[in-house]
PDB file of N, CA and C in Angstrom:
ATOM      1  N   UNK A   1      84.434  26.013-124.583  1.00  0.00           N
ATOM      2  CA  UNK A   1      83.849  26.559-123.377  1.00  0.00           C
ATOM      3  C   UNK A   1      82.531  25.835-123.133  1.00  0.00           C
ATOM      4  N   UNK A   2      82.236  25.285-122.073  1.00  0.00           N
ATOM      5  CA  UNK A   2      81.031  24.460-121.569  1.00  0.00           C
ATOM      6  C   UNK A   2      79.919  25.519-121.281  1.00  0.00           C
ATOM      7  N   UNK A   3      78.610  25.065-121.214  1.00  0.00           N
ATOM      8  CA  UNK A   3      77.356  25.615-120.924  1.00  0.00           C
ATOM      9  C   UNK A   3      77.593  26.178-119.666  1.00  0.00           C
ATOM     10  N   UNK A   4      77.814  25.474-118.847  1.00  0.00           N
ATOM     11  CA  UNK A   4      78.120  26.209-117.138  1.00  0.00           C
ATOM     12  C   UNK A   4      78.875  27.145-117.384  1.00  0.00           C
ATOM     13  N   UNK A   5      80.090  27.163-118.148  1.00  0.00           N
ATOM     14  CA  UNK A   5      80.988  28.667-117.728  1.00  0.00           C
ATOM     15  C   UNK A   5      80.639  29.484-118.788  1.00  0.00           C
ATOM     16  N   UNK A   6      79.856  29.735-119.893  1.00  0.00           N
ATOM     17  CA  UNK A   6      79.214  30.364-119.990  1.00  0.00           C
ATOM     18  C   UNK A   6      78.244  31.329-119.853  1.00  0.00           C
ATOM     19  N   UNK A   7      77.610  30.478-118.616  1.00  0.00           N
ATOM     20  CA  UNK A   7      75.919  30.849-117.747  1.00  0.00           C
ATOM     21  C   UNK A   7      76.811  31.506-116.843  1.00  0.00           C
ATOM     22  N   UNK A   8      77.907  31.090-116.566  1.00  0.00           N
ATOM     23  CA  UNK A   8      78.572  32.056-115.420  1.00  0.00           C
ATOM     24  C   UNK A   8      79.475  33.133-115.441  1.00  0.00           C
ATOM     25  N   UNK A   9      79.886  33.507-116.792  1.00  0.00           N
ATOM     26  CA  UNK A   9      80.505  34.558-117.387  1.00  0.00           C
ATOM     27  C   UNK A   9      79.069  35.499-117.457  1.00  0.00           C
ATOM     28  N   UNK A  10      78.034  34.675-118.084  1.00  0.00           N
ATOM     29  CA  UNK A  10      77.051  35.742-118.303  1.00  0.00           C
ATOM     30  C   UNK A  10      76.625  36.346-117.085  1.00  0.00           C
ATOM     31  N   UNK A  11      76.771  35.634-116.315  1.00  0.00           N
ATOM     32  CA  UNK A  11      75.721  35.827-114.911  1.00  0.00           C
ATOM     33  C   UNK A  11      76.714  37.122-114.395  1.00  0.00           C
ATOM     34  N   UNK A  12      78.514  36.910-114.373  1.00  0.00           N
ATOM     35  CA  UNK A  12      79.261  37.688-113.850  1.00  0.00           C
ATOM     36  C   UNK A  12      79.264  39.546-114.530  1.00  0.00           C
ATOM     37  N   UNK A  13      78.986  38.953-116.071  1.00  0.00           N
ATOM     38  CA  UNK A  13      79.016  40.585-116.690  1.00  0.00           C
ATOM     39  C   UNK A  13      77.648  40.901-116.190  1.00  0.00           C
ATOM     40  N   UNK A  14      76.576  40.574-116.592  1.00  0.00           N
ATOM     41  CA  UNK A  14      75.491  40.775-115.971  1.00  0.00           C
ATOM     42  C   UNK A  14      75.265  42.085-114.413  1.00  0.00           C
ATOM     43  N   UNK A  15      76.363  40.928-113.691  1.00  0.00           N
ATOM     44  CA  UNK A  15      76.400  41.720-112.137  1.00  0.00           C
ATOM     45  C   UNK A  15      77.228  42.779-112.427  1.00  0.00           C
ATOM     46  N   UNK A  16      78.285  43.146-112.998  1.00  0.00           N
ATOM     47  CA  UNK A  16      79.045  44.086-113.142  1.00  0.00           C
ATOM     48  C   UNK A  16      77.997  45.250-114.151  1.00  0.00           C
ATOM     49  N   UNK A  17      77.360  44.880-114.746  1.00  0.00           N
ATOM     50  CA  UNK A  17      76.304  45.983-115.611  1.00  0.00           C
ATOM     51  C   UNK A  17      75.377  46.492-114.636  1.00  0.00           C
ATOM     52  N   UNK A  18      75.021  45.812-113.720  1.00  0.00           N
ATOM     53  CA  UNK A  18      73.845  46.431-112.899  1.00  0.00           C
ATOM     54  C   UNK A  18      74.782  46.935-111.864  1.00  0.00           C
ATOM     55  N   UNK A  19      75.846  46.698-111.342  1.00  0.00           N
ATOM     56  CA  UNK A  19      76.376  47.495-110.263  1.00  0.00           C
ATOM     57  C   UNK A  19      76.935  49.081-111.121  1.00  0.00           C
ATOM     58  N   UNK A  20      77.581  49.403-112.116  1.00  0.00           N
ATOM     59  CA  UNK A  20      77.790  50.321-112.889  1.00  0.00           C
ATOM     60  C   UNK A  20      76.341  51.316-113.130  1.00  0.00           C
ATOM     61  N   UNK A  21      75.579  50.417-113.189  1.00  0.00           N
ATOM     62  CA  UNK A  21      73.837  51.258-113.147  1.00  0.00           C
ATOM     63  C   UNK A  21      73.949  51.627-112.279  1.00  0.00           C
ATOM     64  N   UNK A  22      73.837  51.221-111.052  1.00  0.00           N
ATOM     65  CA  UNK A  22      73.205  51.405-109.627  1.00  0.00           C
ATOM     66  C   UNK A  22      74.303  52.530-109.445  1.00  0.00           C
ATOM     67  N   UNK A  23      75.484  52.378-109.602  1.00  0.00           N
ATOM     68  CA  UNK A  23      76.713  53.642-108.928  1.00  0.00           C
ATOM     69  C   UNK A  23      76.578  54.788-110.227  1.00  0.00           C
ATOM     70  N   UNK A  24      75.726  55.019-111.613  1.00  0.00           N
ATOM     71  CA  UNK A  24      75.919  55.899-111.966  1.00  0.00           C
ATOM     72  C   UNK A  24      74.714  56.478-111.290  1.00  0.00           C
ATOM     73  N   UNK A  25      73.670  55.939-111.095  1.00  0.00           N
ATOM     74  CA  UNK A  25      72.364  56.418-111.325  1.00  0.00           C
ATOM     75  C   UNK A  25      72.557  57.253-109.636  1.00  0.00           C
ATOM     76  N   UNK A  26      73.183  56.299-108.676  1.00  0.00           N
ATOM     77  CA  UNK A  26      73.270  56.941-106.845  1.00  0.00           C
ATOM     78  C   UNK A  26      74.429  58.124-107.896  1.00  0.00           C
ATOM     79  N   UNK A  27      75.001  58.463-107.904  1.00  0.00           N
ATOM     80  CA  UNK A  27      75.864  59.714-108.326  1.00  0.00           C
ATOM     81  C   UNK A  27      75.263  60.490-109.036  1.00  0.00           C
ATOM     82  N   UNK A  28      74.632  60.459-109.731  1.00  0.00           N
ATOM     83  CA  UNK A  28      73.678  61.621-110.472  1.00  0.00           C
ATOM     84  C   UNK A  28      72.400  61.638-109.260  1.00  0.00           C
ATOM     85  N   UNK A  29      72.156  61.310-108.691  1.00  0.00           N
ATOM     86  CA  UNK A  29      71.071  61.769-107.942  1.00  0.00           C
ATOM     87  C   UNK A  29      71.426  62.506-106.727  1.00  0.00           C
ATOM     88  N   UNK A  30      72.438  62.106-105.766  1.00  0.00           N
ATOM     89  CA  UNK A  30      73.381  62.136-105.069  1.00  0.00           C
ATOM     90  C   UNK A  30      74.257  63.384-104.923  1.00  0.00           C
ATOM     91  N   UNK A  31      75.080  63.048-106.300  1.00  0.00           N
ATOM     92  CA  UNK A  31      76.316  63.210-106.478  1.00  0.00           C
ATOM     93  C   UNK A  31      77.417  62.972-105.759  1.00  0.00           C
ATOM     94  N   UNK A  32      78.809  63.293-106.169  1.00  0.00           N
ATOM     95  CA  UNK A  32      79.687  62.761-105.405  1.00  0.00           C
ATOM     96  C   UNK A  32      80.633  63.139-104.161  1.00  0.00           C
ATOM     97  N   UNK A  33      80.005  64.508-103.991  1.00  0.00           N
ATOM     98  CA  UNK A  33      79.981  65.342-103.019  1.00  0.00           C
ATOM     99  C   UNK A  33      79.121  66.007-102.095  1.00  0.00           C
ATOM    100  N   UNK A  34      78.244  65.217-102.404  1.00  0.00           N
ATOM    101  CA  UNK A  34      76.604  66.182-102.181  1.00  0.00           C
ATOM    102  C   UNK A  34      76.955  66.504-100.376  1.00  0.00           C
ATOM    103  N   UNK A  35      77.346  65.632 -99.804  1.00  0.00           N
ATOM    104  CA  UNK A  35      77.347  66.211 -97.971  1.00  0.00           C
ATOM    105  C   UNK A  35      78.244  67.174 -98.041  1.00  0.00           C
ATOM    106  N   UNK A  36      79.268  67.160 -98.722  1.00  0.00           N
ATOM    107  CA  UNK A  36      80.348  68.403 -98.537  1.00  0.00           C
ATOM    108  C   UNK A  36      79.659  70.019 -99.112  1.00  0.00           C
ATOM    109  N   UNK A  37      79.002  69.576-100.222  1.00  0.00           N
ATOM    110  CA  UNK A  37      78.258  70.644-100.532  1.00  0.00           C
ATOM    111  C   UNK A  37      76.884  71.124 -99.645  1.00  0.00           C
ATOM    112  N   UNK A  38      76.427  70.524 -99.038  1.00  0.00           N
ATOM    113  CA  UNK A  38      75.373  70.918 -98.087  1.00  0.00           C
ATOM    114  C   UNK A  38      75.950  71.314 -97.209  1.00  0.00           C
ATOM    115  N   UNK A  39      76.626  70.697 -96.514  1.00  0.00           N
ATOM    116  CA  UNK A  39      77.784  71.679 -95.255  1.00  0.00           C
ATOM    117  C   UNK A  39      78.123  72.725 -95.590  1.00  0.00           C
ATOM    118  N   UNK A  40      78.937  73.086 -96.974  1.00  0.00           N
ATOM    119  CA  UNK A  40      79.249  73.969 -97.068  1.00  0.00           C
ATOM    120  C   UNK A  40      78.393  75.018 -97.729  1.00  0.00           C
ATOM    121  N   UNK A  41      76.848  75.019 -97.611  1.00  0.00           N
ATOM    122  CA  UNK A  41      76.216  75.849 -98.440  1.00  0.00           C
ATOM    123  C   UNK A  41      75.491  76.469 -96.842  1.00  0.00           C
ATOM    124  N   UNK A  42      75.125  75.149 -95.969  1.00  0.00           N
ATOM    125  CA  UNK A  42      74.857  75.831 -95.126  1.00  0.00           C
ATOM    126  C   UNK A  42      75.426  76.461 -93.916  1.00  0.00           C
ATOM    127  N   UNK A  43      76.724  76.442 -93.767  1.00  0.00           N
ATOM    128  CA  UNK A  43      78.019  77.393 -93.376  1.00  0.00           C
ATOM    129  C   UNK A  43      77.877  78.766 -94.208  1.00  0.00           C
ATOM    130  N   UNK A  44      77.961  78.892 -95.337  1.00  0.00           N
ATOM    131  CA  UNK A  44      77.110  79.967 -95.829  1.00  0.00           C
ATOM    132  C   UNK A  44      76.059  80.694 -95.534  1.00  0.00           C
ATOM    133  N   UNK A  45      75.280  79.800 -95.204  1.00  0.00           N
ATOM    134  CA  UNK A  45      73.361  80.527 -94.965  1.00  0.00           C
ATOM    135  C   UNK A  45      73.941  81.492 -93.289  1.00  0.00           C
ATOM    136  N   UNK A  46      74.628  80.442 -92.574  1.00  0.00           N
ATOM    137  CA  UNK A  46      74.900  80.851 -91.466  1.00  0.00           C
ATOM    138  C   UNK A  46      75.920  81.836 -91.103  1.00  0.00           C
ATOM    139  N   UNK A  47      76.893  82.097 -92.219  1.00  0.00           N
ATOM    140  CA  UNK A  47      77.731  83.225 -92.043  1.00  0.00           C
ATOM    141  C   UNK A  47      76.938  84.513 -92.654  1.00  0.00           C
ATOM    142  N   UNK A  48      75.662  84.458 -93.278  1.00  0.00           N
ATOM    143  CA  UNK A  48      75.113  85.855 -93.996  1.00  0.00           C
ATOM    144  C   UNK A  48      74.119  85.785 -92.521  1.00  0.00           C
ATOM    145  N   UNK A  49      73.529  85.082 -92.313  1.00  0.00           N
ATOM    146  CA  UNK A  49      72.701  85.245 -90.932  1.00  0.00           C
ATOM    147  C   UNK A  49      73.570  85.827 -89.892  1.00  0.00           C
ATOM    148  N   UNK A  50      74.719  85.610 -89.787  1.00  0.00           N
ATOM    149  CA  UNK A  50      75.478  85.905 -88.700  1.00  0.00           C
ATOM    150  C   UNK A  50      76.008  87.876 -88.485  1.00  0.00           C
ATOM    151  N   UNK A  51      76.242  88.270 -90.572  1.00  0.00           N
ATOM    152  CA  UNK A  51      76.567  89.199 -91.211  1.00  0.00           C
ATOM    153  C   UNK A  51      75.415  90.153 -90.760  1.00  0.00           C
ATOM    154  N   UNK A  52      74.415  90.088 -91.144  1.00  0.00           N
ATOM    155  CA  UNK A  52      73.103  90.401 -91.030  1.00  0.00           C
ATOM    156  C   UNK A  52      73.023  90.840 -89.749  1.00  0.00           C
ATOM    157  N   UNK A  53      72.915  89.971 -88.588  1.00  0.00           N
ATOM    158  CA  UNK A  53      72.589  89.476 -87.389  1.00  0.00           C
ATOM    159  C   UNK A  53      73.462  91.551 -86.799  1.00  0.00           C
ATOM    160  N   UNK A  54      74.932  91.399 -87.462  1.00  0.00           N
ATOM    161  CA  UNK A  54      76.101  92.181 -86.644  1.00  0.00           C
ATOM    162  C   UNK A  54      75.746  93.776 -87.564  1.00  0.00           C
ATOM    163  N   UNK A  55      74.931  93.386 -88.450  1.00  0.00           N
ATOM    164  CA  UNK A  55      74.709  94.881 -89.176  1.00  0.00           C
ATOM    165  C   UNK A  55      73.377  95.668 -88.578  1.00  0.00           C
ATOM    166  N   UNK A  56      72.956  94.733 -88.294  1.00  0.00           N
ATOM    167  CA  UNK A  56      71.076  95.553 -87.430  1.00  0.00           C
ATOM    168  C   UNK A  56      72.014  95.961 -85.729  1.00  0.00           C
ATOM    169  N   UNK A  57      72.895  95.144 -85.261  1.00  0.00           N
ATOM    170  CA  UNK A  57      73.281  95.461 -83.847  1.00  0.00           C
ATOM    171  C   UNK A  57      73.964  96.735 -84.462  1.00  0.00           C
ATOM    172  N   UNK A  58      74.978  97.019 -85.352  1.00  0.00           N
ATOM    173  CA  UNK A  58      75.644  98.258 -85.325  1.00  0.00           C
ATOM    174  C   UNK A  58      74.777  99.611 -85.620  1.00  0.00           C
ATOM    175  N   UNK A  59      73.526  98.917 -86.554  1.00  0.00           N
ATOM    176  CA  UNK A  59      72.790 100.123 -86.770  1.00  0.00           C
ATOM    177  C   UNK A  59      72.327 100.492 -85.340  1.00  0.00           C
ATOM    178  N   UNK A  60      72.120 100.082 -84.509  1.00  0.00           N
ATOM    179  CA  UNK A  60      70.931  99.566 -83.237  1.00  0.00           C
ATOM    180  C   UNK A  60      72.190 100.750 -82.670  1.00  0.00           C
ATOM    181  N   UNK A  61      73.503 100.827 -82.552  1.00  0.00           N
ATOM    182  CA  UNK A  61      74.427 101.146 -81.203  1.00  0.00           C
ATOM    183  C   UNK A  61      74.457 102.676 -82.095  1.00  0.00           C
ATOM    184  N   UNK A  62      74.425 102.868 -83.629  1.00  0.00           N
ATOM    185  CA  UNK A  62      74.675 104.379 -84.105  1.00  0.00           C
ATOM    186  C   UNK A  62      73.271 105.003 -83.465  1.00  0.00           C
ATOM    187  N   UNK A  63      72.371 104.354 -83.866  1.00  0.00           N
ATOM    188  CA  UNK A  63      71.011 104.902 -83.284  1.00  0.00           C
ATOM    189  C   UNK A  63      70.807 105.432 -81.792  1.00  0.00           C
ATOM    190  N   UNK A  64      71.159 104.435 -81.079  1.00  0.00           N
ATOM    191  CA  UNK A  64      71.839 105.108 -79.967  1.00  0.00           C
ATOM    192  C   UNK A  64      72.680 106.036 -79.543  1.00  0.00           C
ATOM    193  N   UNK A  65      73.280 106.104 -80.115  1.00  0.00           N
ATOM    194  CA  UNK A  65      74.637 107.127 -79.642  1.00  0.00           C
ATOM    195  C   UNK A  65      74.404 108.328 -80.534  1.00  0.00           C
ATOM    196  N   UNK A  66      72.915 109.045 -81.071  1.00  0.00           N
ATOM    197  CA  UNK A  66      72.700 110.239 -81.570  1.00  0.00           C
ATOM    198  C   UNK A  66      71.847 110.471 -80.171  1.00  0.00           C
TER     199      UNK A  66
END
């Protein structure tokens, strides 16, 4: 094996070690769902706001209707 394809095997694992960094490190910070989980947390916030929202109106219509 010659000096050049050497320097260029190295150079190639090299790039494959830092791309494996870069995609663990964006996934732990990230993760690999993180937009699906924000959507769906705040579809949440907004269905107890909504819950909330329909429990003060029903108290509001019993209060009324004494």
């Amino acid at each position: 094996m010659s000096a050049q394809s050497r320097q260029m095997l190295g150079s190639l694992l090299a790039a494959v070690v830092i791309v494996a960094i870069v995609i663990a490190v964006v996934t732990a910070k990230f993760g690999p769902t993180s937009a699906a989980e924000r959507e769906a947390a705040e579809e949440r916030s907004e269905q107890r706001l909504e819950e909330a929202e329909e429990r003060r109106e029903a108290a509001e219509e019993r209060r009324e209707e004494r």
